[in-house]
N, C-alpha and C. Protein backbone atom coordinates (compact mmCIF):
# COMPACT_ATOMS: atom_id res chain seq x y z
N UNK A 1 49.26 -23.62 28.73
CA UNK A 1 48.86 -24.48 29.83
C UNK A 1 49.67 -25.77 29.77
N UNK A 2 50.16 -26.33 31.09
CA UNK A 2 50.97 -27.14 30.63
C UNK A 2 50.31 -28.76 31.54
N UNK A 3 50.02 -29.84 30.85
CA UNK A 3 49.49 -31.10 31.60
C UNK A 3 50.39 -31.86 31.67
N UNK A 4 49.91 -33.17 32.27
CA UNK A 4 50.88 -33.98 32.26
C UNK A 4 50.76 -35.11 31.29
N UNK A 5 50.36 -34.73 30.27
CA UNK A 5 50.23 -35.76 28.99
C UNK A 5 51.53 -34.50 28.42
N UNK A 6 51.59 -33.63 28.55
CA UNK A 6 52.89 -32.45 27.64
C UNK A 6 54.32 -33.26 28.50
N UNK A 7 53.80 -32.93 29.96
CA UNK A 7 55.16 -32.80 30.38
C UNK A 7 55.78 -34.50 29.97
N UNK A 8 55.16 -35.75 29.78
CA UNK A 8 55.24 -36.97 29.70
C UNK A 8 55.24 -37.04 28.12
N UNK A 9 55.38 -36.23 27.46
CA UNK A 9 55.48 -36.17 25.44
C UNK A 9 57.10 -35.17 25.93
N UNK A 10 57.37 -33.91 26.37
CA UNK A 10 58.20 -33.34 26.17
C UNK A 10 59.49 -34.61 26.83
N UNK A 11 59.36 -35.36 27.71
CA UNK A 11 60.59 -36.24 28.00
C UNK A 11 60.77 -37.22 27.63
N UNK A 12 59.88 -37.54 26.45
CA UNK A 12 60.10 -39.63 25.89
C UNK A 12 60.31 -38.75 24.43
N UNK A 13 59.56 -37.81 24.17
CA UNK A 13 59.66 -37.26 22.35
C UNK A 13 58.92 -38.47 21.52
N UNK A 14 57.93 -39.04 22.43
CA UNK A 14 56.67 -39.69 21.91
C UNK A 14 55.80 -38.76 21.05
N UNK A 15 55.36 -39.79 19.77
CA UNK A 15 54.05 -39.10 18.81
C UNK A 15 53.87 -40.42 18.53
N UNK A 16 52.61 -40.30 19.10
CA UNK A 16 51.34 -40.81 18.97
C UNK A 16 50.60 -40.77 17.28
N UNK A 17 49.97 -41.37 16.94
CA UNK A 17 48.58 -41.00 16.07
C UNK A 17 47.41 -40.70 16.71
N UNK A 18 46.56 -40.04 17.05
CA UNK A 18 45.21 -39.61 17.45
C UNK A 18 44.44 -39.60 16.39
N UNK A 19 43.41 -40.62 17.01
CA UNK A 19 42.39 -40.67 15.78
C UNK A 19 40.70 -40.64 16.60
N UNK A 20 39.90 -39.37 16.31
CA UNK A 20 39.09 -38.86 17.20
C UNK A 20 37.96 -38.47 16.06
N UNK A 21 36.59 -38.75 16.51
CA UNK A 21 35.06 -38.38 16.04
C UNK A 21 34.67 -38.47 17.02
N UNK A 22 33.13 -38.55 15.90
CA UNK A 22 32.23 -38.79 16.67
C UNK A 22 31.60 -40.40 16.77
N UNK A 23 31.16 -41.49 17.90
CA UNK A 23 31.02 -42.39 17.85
C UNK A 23 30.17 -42.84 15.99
N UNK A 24 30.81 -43.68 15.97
CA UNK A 24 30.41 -44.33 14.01
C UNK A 24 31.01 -43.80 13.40
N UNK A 25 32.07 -42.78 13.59
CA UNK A 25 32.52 -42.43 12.24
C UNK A 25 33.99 -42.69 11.73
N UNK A 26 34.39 -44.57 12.23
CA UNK A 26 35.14 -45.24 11.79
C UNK A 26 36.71 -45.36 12.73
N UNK A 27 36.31 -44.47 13.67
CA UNK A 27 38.11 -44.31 14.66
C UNK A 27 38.60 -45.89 14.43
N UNK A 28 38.25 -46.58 15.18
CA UNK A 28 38.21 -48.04 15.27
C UNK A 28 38.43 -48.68 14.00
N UNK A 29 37.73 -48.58 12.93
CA UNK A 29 38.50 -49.60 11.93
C UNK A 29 40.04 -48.72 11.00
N UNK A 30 39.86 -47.59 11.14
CA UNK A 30 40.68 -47.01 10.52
C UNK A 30 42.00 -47.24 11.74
N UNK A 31 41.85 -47.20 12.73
CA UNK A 31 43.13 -47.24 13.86
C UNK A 31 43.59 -48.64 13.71
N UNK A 32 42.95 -49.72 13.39
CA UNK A 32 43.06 -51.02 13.01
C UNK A 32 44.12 -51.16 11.86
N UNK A 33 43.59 -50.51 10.57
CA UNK A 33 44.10 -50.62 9.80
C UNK A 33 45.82 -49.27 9.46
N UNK A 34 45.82 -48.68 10.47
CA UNK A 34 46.78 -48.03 10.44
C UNK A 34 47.89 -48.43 11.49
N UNK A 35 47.24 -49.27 12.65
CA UNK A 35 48.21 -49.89 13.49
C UNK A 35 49.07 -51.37 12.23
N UNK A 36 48.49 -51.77 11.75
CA UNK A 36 48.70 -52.87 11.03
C UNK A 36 49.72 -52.55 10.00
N UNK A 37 49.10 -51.43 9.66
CA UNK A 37 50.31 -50.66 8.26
C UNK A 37 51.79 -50.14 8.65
N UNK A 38 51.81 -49.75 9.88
CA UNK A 38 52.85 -48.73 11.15
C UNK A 38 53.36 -49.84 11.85
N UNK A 39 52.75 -50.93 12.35
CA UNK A 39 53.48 -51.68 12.98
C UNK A 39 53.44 -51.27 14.69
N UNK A 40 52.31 -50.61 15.19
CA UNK A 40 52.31 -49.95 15.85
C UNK A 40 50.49 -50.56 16.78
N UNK A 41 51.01 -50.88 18.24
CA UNK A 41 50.12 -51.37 18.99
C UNK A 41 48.93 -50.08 19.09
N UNK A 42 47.27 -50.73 19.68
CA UNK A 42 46.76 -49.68 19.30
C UNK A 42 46.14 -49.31 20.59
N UNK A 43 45.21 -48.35 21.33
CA UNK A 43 45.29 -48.13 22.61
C UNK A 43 43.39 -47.34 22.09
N UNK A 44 42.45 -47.98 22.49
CA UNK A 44 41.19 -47.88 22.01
C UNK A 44 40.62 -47.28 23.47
N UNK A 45 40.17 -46.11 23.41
CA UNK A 45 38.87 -45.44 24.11
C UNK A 45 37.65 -45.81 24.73
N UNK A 46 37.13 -46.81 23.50
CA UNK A 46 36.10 -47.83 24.53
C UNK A 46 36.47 -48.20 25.99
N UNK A 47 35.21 -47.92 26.64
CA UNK A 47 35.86 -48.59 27.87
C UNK A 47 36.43 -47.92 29.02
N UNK A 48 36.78 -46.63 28.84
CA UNK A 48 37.54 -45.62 29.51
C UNK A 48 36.19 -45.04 30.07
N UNK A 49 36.32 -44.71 31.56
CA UNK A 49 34.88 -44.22 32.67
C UNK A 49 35.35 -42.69 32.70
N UNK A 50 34.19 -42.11 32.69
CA UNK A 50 34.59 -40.74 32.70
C UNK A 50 34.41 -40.61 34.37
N UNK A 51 35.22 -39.27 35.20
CA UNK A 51 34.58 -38.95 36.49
C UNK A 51 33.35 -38.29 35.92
N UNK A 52 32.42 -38.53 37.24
CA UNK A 52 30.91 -37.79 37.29
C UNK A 52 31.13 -36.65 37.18
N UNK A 53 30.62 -36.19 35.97
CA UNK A 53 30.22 -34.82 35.75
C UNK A 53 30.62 -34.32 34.42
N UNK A 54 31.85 -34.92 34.11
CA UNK A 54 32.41 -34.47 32.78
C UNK A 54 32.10 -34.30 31.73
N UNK A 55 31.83 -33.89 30.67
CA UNK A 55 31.06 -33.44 29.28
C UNK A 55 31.74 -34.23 28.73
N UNK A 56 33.17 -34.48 28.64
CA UNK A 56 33.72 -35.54 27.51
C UNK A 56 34.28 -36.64 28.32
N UNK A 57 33.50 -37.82 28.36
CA UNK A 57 33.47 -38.77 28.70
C UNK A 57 35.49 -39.50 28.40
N UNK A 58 35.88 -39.90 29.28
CA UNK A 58 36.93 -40.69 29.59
C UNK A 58 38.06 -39.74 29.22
N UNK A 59 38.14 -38.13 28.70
CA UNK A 59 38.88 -37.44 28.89
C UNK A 59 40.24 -37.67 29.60
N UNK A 60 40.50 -37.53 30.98
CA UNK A 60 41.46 -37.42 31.56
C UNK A 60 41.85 -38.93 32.20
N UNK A 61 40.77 -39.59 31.87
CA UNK A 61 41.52 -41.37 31.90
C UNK A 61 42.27 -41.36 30.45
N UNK A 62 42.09 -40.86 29.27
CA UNK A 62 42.66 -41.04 28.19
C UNK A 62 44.27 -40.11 27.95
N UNK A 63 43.85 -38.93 28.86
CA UNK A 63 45.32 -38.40 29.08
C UNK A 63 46.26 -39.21 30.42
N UNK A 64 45.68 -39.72 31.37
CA UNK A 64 46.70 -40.18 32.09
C UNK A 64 46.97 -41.78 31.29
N UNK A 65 46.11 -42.52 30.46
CA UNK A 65 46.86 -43.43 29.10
C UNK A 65 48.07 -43.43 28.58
N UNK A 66 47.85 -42.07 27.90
CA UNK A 66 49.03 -41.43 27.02
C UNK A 66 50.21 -40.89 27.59
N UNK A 67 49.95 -40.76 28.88
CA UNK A 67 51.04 -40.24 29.91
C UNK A 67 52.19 -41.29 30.24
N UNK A 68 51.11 -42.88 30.50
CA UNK A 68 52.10 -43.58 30.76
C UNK A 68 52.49 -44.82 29.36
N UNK A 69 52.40 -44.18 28.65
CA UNK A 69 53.05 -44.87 27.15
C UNK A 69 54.19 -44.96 27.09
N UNK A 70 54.83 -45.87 27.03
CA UNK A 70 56.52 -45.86 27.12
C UNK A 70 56.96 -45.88 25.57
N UNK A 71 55.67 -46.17 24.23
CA UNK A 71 56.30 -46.27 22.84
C UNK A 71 55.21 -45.67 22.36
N UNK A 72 55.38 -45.11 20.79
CA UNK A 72 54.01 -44.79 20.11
C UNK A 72 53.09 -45.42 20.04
N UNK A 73 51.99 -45.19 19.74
CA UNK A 73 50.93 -46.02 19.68
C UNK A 73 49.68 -45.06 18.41
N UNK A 74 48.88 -46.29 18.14
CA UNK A 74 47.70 -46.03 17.41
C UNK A 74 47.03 -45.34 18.25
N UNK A 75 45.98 -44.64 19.10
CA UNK A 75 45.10 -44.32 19.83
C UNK A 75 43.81 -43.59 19.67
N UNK A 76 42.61 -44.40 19.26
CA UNK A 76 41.67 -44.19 18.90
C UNK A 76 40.46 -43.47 20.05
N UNK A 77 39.72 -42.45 19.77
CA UNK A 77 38.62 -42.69 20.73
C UNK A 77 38.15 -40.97 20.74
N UNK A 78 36.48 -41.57 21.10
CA UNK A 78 35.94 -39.51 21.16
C UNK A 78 36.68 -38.98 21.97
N UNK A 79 37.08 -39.66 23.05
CA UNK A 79 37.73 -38.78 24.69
C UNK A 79 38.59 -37.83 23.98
N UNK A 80 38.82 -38.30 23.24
CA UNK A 80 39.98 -36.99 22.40
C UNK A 80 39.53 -35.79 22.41
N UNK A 81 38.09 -35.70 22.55
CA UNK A 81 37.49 -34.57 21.78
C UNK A 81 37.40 -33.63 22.91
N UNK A 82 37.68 -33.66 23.87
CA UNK A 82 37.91 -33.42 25.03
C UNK A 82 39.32 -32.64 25.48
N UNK A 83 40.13 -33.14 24.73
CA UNK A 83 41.52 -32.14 24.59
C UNK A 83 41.94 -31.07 24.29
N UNK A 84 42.72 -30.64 24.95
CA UNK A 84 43.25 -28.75 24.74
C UNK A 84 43.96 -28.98 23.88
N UNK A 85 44.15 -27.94 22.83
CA UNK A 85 45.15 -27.89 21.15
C UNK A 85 47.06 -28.08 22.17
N UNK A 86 47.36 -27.73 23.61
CA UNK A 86 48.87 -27.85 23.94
C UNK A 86 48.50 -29.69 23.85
N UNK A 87 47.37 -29.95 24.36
CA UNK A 87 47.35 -31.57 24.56
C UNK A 87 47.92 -32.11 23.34
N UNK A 88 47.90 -31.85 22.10
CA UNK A 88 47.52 -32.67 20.82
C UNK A 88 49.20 -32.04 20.24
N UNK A 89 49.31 -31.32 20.81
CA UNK A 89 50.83 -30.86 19.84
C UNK A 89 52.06 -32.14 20.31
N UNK A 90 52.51 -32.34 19.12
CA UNK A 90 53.76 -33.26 18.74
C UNK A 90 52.60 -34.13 18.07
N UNK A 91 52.01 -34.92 18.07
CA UNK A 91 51.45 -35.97 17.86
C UNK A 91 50.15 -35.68 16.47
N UNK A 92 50.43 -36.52 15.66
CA UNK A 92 49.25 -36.91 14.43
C UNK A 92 48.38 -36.66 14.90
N UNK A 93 47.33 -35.90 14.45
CA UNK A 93 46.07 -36.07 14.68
C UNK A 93 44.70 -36.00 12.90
N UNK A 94 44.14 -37.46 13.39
CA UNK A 94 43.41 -37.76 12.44
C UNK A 94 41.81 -37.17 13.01
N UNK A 95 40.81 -36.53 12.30
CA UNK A 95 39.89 -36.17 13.03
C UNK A 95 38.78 -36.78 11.95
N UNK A 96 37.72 -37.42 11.85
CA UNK A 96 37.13 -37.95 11.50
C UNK A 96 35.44 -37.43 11.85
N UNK A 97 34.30 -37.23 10.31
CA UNK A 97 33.07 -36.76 10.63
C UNK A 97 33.00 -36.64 9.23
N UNK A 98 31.86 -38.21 9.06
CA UNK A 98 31.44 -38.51 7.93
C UNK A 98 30.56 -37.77 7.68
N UNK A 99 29.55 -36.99 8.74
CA UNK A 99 28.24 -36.43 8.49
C UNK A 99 27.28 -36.84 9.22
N UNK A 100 26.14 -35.90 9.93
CA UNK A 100 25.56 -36.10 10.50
C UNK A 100 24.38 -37.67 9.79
N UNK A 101 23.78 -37.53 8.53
CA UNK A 101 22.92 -38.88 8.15
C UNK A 101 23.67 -39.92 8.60
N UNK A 102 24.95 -40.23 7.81
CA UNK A 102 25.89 -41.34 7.86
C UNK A 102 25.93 -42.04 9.31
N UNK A 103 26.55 -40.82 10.31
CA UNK A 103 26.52 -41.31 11.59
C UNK A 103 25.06 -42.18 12.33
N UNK A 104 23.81 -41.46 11.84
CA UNK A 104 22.62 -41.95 12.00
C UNK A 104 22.19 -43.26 11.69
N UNK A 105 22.54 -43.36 10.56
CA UNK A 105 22.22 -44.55 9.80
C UNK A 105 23.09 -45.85 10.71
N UNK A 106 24.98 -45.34 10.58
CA UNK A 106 25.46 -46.56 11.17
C UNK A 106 25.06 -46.67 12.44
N UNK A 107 24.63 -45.92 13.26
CA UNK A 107 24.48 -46.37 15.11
C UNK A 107 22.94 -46.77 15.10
N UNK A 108 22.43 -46.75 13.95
CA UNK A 108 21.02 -47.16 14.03
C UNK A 108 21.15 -48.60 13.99
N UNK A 109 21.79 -48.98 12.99
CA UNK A 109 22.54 -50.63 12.31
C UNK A 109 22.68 -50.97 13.13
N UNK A 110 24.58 -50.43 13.51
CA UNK A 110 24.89 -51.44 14.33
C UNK A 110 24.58 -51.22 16.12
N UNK A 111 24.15 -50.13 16.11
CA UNK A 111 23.70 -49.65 18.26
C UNK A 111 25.03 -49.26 18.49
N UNK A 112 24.47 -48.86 19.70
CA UNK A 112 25.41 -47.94 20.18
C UNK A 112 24.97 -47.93 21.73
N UNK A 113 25.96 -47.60 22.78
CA UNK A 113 25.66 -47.55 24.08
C UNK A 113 25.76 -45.71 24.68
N UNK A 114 25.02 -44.95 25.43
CA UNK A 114 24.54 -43.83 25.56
C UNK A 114 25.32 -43.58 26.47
N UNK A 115 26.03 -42.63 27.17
CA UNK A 115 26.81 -42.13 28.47
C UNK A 115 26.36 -42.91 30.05
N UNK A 116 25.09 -43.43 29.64
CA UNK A 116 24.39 -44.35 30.86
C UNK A 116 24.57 -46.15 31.05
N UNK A 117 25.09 -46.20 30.03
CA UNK A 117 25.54 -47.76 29.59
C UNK A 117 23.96 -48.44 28.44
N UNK A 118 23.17 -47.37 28.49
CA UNK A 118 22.25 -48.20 28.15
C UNK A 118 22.42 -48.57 25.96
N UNK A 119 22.20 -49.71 25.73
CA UNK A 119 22.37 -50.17 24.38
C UNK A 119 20.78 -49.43 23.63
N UNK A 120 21.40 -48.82 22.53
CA UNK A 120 20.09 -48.65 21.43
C UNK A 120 20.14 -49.10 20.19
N UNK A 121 19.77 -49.42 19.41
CA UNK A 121 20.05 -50.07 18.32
C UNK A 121 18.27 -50.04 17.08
N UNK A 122 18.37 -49.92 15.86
CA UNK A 122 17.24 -49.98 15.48
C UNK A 122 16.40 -49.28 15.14
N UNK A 123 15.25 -49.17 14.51
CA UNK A 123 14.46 -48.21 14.41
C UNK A 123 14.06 -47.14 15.46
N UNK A 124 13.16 -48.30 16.45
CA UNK A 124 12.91 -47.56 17.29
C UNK A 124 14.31 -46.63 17.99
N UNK A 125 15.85 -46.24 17.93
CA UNK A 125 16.74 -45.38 18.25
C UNK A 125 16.56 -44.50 17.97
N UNK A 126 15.84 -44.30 16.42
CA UNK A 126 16.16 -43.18 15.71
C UNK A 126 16.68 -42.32 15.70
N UNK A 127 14.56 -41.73 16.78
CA UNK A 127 15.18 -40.15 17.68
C UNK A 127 16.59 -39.92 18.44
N UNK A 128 16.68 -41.12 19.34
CA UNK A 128 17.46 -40.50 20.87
C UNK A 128 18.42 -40.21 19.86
N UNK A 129 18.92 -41.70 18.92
CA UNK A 129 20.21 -41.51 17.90
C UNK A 129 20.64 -40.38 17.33
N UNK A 130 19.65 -39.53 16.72
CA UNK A 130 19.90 -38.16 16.30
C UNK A 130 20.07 -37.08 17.31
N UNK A 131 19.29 -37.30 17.97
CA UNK A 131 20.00 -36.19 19.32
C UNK A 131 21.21 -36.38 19.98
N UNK A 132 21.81 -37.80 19.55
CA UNK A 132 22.96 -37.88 20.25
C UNK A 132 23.91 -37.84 19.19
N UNK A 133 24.00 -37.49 18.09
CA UNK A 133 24.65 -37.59 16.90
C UNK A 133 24.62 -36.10 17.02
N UNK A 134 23.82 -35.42 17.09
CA UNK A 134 23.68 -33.64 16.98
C UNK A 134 24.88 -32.79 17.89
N UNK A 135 24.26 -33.74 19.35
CA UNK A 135 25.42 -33.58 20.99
C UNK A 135 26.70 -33.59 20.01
N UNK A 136 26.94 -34.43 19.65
CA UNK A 136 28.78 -34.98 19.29
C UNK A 136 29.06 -33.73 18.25
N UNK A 137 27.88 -33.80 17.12
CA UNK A 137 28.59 -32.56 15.98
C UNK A 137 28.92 -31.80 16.38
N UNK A 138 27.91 -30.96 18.00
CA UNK A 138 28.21 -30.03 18.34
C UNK A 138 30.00 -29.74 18.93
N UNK A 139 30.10 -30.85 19.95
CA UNK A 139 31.39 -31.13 20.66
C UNK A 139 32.39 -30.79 19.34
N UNK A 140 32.42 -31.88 18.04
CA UNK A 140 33.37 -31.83 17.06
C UNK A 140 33.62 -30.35 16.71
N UNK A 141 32.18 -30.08 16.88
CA UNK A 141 32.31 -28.19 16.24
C UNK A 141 33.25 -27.50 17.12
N UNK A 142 32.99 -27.54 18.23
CA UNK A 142 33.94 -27.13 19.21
C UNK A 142 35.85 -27.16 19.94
N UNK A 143 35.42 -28.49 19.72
CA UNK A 143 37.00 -29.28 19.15
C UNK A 143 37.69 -28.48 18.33
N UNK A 144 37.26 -28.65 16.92
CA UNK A 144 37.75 -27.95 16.09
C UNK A 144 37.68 -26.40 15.61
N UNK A 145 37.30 -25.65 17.17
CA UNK A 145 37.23 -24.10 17.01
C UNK A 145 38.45 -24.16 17.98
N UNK A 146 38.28 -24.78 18.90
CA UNK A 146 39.76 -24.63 20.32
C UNK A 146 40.99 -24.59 19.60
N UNK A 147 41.07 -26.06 18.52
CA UNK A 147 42.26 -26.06 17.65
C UNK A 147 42.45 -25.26 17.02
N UNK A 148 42.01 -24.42 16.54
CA UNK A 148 42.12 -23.21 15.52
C UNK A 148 42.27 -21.97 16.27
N UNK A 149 42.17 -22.09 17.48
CA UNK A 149 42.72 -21.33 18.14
C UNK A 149 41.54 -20.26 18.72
N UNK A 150 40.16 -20.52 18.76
CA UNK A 150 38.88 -20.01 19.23
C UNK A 150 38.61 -19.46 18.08
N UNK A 151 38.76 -19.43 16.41
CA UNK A 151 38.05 -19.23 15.13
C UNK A 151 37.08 -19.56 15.10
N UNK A 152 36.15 -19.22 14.50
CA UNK A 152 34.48 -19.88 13.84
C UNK A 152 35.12 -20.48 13.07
């Protein structure tokens, strides 16, 4: 299958780093600290609107991103998770999933905002937190069956 994040990598011979989880499980400080080490500007996912309807939120705002990159870049963010294995070829990919507790614990700490904009944070998150930590493992699970080429 061919997109236009391929056809826009096959004519610059851009590689990227991709660095993709599930929300908490560090994209962001690790893309920080690898833009800093590389020398290399970083291009963060937050923030990216998905169209209505989409399962992986800011998806194809994050491929038409990468499309118009004129240099490498750091590029952090779940939308990744959202990508076809032709999407991800040439380019690093870091995939990140500390574990389902871990993730719990940090979006409990520090909150987190839900596909609706709404902020949770705290005890009272717990629940939704774990159901939305479960959603993502699932996605990661999936992610990483496409890449493997539809394997369990």
């Amino acid at each position: 299958m061919n997109t236009p994040l391929l056809d826009g990598v096959k004519k610059t011979a851009l590689r990227h780093v991709l660095i993709t989880g599930p929300p908490g499980s560090g994209k962001t400080t690790l893309s920080e600290k690898m833009a800093e080490e590389r020398n290399l500007p970083v291009l963060h996912g937050d923030g990216l609107k998905p169209p209505p309807g989409l399962q992986f939120p800011g998806t194809l705002a994050m491929r038409e991103h990468l499309r118009l990159l004129k240099k490498p870049h750091i590029v952090e963010g779940s939308q990744l998770l959202g990508f076809n294995p032709e999407d991800l070829t040439g380019h690093e990919l870091v995939v990140l999933n500390p574990g389902e507790k871990v993730l719990v614990e940090r979006l409990v700490n520090r909150g987190w905002y839900d596909s609706t904009g709404k902020h949770w944070k705290g005890e009272s998150s717990r629940k939704v937190t774990k159901t939305d930590v479960k959603k993502f493992q699932r996605i990661l699970a999936e992610f990483n069956r496409r890449r493997r080429g539809g394997e369990p």
